[in-house]
Protein backbone atom coordinates (compact mmCIF):
# COMPACT_ATOMS: atom_id res chain seq x y z
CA UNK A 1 -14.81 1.38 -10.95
CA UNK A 2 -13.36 5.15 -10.43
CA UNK A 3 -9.26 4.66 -9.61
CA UNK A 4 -6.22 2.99 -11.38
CA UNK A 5 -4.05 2.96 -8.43
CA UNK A 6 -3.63 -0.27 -6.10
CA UNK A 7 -7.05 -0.22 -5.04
CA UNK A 8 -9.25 0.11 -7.62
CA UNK A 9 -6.75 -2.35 -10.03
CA UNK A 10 -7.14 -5.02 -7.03
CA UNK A 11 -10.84 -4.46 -6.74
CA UNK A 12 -11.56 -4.17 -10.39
CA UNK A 13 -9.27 -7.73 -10.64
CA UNK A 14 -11.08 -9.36 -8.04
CA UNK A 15 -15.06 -8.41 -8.96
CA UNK A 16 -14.08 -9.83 -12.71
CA UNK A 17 -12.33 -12.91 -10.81
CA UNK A 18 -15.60 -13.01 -9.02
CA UNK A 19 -17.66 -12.98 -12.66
CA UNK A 20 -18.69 -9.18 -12.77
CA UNK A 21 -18.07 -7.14 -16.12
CA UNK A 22 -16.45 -4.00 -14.90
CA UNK A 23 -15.40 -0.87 -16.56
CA UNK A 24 -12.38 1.13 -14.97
CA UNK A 25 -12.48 4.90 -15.28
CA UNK A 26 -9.24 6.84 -14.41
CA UNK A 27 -7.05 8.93 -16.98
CA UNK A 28 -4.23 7.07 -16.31
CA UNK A 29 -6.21 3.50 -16.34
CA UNK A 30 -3.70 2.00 -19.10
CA UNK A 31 -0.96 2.89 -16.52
CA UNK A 32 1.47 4.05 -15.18
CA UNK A 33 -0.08 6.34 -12.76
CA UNK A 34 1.32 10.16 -12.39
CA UNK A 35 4.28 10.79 -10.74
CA UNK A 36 3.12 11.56 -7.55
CA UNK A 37 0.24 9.22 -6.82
CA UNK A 38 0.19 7.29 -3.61
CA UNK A 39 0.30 4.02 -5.50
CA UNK A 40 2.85 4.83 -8.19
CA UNK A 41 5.26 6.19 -4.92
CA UNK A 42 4.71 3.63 -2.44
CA UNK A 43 7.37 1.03 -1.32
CA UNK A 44 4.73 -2.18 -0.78
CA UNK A 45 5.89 -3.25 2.53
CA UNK A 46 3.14 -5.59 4.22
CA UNK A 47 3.21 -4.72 8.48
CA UNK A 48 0.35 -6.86 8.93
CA UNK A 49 1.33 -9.32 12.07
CA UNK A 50 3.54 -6.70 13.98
CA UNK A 51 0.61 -4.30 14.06
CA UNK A 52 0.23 -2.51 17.50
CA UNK A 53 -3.19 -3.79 17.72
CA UNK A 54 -4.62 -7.78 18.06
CA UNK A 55 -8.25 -7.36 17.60
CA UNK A 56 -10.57 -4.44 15.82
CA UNK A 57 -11.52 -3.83 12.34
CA UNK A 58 -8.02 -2.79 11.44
CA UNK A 59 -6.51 -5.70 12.80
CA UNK A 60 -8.88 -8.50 10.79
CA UNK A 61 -8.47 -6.35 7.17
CA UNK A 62 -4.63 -6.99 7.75
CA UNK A 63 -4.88 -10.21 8.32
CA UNK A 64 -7.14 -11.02 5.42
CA UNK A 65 -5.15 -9.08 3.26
CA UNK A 66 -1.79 -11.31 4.22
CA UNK A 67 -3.58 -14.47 3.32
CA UNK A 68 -5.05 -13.16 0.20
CA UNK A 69 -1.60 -11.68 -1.23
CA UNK A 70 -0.09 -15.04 -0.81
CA UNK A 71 -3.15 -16.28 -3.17
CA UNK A 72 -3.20 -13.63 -5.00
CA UNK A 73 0.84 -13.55 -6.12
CA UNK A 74 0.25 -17.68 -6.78
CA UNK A 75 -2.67 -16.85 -9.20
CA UNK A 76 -1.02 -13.81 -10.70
CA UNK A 77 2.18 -16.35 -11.26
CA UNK A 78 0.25 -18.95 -12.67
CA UNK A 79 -1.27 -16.59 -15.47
CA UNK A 80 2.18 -15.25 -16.69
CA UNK A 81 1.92 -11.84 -14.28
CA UNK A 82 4.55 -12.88 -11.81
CA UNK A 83 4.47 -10.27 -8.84
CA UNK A 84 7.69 -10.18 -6.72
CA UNK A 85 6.88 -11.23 -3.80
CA UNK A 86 9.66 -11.06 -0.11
CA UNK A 87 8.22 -12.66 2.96
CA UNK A 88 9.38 -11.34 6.08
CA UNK A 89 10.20 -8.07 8.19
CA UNK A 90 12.69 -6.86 10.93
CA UNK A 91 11.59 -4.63 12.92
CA UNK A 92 13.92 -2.37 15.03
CA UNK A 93 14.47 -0.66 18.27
CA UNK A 94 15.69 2.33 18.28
CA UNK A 95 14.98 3.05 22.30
CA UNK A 96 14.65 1.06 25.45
CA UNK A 97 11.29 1.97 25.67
CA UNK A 98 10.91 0.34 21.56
CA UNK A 99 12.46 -2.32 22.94
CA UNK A 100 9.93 -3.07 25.34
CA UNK A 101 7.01 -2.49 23.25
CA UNK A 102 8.71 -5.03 21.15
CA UNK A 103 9.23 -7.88 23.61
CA UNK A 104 5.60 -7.40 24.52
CA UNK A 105 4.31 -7.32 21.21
CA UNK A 106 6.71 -10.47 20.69
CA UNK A 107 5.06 -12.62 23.64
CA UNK A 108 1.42 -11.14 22.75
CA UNK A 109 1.78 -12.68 19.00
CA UNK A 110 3.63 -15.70 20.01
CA UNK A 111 0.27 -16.36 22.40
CA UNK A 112 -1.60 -16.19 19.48
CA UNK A 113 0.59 -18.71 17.22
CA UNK A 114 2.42 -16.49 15.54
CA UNK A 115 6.04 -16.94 14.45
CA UNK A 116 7.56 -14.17 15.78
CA UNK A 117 11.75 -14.13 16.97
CA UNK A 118 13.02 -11.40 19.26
CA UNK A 119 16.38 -10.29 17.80
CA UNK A 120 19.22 -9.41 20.63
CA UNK A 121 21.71 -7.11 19.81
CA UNK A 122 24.47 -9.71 18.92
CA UNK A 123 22.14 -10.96 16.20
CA UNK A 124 21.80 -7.82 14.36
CA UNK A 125 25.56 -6.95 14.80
CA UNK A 126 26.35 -10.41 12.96
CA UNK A 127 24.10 -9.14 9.57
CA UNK A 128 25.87 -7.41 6.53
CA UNK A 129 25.27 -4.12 5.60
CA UNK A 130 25.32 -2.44 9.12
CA UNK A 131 21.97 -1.84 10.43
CA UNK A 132 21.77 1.57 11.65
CA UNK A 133 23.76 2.38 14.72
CA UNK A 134 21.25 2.45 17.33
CA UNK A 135 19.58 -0.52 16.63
CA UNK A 136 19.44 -2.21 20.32
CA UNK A 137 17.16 -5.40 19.22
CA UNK A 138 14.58 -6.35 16.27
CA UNK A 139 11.78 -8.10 15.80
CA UNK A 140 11.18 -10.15 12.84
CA UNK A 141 8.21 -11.10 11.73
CA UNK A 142 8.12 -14.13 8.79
CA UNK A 143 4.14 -13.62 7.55
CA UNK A 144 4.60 -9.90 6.79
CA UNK A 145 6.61 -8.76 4.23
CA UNK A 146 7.13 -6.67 1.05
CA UNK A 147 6.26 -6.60 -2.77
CA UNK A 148 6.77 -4.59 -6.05
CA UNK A 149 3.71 -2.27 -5.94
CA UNK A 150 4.00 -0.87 -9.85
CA UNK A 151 4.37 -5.09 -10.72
CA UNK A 152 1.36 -5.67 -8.82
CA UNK A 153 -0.80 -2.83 -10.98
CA UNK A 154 0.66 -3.87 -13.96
CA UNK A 155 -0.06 -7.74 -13.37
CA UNK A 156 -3.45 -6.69 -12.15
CA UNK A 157 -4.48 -4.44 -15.35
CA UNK A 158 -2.81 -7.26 -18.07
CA UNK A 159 -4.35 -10.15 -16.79
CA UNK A 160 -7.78 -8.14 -16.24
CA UNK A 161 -7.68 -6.80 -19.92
CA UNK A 162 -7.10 -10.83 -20.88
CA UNK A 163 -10.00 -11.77 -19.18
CA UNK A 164 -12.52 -8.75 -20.36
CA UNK A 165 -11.84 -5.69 -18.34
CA UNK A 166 -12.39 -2.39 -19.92
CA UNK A 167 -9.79 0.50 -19.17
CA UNK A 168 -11.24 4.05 -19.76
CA UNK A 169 -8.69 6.77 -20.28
CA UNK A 170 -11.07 9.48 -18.74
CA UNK A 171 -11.96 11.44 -15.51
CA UNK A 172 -15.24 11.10 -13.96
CA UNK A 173 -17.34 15.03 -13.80
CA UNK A 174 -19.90 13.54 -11.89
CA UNK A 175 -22.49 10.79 -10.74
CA UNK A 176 -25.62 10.32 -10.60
CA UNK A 177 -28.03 7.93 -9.75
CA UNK A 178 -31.56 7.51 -12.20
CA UNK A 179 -34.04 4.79 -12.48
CA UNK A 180 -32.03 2.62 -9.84
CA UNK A 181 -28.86 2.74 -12.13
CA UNK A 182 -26.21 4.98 -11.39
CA UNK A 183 -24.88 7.14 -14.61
CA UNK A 184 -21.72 8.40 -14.95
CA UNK A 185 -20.47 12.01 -16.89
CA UNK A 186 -17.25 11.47 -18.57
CA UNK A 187 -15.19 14.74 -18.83
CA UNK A 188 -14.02 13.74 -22.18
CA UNK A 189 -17.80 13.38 -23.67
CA UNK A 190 -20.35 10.86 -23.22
CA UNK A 191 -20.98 8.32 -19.95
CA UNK A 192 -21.61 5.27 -18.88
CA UNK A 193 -24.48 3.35 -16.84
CA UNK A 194 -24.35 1.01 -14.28
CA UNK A 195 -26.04 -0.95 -11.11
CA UNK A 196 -22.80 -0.32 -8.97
CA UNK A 197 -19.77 1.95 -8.47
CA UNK A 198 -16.53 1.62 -6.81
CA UNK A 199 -15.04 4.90 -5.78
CA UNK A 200 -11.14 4.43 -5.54
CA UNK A 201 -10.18 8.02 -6.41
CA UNK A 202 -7.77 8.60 -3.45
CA UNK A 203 -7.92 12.31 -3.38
CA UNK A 204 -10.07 12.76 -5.99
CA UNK A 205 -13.01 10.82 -3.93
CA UNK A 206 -14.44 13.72 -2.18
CA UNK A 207 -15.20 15.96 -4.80
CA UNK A 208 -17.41 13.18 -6.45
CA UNK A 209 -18.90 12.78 -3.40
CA UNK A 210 -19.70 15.71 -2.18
CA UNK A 211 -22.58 16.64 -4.73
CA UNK A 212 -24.35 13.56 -3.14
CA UNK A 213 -24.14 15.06 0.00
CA UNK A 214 -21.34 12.80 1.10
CA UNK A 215 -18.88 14.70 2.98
CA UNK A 216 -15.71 12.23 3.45
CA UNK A 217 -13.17 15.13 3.63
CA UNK A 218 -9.19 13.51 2.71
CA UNK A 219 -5.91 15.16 3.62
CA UNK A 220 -2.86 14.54 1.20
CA UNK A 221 0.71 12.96 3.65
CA UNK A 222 3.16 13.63 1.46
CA UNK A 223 5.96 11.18 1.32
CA UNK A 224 9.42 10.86 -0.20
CA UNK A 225 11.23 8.17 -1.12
CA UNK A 226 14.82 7.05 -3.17
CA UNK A 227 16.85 4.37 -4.71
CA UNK A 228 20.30 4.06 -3.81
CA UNK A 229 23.01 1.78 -5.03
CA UNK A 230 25.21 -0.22 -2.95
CA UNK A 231 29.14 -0.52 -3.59
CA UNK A 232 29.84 -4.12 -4.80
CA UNK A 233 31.71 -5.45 -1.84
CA UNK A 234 28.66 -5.53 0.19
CA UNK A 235 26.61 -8.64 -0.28
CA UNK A 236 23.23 -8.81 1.75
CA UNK A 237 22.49 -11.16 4.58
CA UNK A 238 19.05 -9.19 5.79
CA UNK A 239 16.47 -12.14 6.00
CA UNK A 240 13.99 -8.88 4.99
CA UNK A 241 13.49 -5.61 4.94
CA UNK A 242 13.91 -3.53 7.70
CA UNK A 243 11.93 -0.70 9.46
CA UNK A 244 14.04 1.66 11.87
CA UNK A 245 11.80 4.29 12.93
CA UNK A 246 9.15 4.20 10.98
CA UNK A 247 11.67 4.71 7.80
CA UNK A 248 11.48 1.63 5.37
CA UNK A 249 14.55 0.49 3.86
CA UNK A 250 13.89 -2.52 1.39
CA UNK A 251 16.78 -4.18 -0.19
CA UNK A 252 16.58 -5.26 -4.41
CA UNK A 253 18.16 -6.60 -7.11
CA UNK A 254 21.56 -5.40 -8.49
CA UNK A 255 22.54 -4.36 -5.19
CA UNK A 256 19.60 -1.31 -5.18
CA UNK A 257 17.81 -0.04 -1.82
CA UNK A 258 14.78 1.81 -1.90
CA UNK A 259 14.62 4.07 1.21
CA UNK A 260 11.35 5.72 2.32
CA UNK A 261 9.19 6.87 3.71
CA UNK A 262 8.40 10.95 4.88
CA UNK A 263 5.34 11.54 6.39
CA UNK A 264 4.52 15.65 5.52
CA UNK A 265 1.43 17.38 5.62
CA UNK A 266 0.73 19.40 2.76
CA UNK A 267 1.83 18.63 -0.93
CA UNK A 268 5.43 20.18 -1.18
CA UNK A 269 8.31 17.96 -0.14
CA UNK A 270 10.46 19.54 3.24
CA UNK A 271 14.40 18.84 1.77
CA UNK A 272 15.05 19.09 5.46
CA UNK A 273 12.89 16.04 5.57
CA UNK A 274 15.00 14.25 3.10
CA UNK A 275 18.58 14.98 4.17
CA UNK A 276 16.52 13.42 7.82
CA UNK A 277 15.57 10.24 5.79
CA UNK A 278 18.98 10.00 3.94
CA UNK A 279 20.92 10.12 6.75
CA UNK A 280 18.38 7.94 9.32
CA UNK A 281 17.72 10.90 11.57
CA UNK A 282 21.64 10.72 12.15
CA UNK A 283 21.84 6.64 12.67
CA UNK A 284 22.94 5.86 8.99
CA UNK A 285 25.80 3.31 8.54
CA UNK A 286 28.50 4.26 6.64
CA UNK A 287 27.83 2.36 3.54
CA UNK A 288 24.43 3.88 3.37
CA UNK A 289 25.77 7.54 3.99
CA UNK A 290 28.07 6.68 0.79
CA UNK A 291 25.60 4.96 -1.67
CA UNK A 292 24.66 6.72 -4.33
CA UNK A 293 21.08 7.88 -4.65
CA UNK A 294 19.81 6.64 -8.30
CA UNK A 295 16.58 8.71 -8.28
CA UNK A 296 14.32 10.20 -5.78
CA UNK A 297 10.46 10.32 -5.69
CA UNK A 298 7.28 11.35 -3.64
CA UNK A 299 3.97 10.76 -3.36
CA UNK A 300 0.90 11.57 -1.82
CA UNK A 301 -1.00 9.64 0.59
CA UNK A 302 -4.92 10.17 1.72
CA UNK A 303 -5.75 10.71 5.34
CA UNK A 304 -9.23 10.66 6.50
CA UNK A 305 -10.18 13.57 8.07
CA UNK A 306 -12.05 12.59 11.23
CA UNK A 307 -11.88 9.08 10.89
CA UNK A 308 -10.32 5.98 10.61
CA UNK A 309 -7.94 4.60 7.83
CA UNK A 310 -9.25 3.25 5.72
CA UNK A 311 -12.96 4.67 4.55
CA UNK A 312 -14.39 1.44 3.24
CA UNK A 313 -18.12 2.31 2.96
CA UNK A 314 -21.80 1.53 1.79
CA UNK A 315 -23.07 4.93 1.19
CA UNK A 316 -26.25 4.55 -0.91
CA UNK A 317 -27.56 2.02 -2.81
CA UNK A 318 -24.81 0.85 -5.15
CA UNK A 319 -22.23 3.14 -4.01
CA UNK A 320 -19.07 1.80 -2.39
CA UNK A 321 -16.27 4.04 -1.41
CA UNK A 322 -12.97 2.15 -1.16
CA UNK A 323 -10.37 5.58 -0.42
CA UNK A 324 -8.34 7.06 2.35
CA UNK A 325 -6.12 3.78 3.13
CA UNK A 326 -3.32 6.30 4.28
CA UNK A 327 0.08 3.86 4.28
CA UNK A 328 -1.54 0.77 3.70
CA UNK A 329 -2.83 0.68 0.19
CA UNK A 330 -0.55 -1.70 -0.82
CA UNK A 331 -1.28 -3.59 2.57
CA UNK A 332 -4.92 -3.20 2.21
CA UNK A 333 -5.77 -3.92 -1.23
CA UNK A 334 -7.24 -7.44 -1.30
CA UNK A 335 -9.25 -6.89 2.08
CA UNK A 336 -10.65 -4.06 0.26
CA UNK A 337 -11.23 -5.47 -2.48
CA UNK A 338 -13.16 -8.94 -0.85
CA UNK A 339 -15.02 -6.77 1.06
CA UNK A 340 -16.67 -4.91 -2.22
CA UNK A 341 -16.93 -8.55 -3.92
CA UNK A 342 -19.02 -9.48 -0.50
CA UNK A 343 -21.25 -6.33 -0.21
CA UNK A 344 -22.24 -6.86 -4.16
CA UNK A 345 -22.67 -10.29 -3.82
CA UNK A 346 -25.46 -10.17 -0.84
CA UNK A 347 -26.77 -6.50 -1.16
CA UNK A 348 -29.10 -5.30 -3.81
CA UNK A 349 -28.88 -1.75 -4.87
């Protein structure tokens, strides 16, 4: 396995839970990862039910990956790795025409079983903080929800090292594939053999592929993020966190809020972008306008270039990519990872 962010920890996790030996290879594969990484600087909210889409590819890895977070977090519990763990989501509107799109995609889930609630005005008013401003309704969604992505990683890497995984503190120069078995370089000296690898790289994935004539070409999103403090006389009645135009906010303990997420192209962070995200493109409450930001972060994202999220892919004979999961790594990490366990378990490289 190449990557110690959320992928390549769940899919490592889940081959050994699965009875594989497996070796992860990634600098930072004792954790944490850099500041910066995608993983490290995500927020780990789970839209899986109020996806825009019913059916498709995308549609069935989110709803695998709901169920198998819920079994996950149990298992994780039960072996001393406790992962916190929020169901729920509200959703906002922020436009008549948002509204709409909600309602619709209110009836369209509650057609398929799902327990979804259409949130009025009045309902939203009655909550504590203020919601932003221009909220006109919300949808909230009880299945999807939000956990602690760095507790996840950590859980993931100390109950894999108690049940045999091997962490490598290394980069990977190069693959190559001999005799049926593929054989790693290590940059540090030496390398390592064996019948399958997991690329999980993020970024890094295309210029291990690309030697192998593998073009899979990934574009960095850059994203910032902060945690703010709340003043004391504000105690929280959200049933969840909330998304208000695409900008997370996700309540925590000791009356914290993390607040995120920018979506930039390149790899320097816009501070025009921030002061947008700070002040909710205008439509911050007063409470929020006065908190006081605790630390700020970013991190960077990978975009397929061409195609879409995320690049979970076959491409030779024991070669898996798992990479380019955009804003659902956190989301996305158990699909991925079951689909890798799968592949192994009936293919034969």
């Amino acid at each position: 396995m190449i990557g110690a962010g959320i992928i390549g920890l769940a899919a490592a996790w889940w081959l050994q839970r699965c009875g594989h030996a497996v070796v992860l290879v990634d600098p930072a594969s004792h954790g944490p990862q850099p500041e910066g990484s995608g993983s490290s600087a995500a927020l780990g909210v789970l839209m899986g039910e109020v996806f825009h889409r019913s059916s498709g590819r995308a549609w069935q890895l989110r709803q695998q990956s709901l169920q198998l977070w819920q079994q996950w977090c149990a298992e994780l519990a039960t072996a001393g790795q406790p992962v916190p763990h929020r169901q729920g989501l509200l959703l906002l509107a922020a436009s008549a025409q948002e509204q709409e799109r909600l309602e619709a995609l209110a009836l369209n889930r509650q057609a398929l079983g799902m327990a979804m609630e259409l949130w009025q005005r009045p309902a939203l008013e009655a909550l504590c903080p203020a919601l932003p401003r221009g909220a006109l309704a919300g949808l909230f969604s009880p299945r999807d929800g939000q956990l602690d992505p760095l507790a996840a990683m950590a859980a993931f890497r100390h109950d894999g090292q108690a049940r045999g995984l091997e962490l490598r503190a290394d980069r990977v120069a190069a693959l190559e594939r001999r005799n049926g078995r593929w054989h790693l370089s290590l940059q540090g000296g030496g390398g390592l053999e064996a019948p399958w690898v997991l690329v999980a790289a993020g970024l890094a994935s295309p210029a291990l592929l690309a030697p192998l004539g593998h073009e899979r070409p990934l574009e960095p999103v850059l994203g910032q993020a902060a945690e703010l403090e709340v003043g004391p006389e504000l105690t929280t009645t959200w049933p969840a966190s909330v998304v208000w135009r695409g900008i997370n906010l996700v309540p925590r303990p000791q009356r914290r809020l993390w607040l995120g997420a920018t979506l930039e192209p390149g790899l320097s962070a816009d501070p025009a972008r921030w002061n947008a995200l700070r002040q909710l493109e205008g439509e911050a409450p007063e409470w929020l306008a006065g908190a006081c930001v605790l630390r700020r972060w970013q991190g960077l994202r990978a975009r397929p270039v061409g195609r879409p999220a995320p690049l979970l892919e076959l491409l030779e004979p024991g070669l898996l990519l798992l990479s380019g999961h955009y804003r659902n790594g956190v989301l996305l990490a158990p699909a991925s990872a079951a689909w890798a366990a799968e592949l192994i378990a009936t293919a034969s490289p």
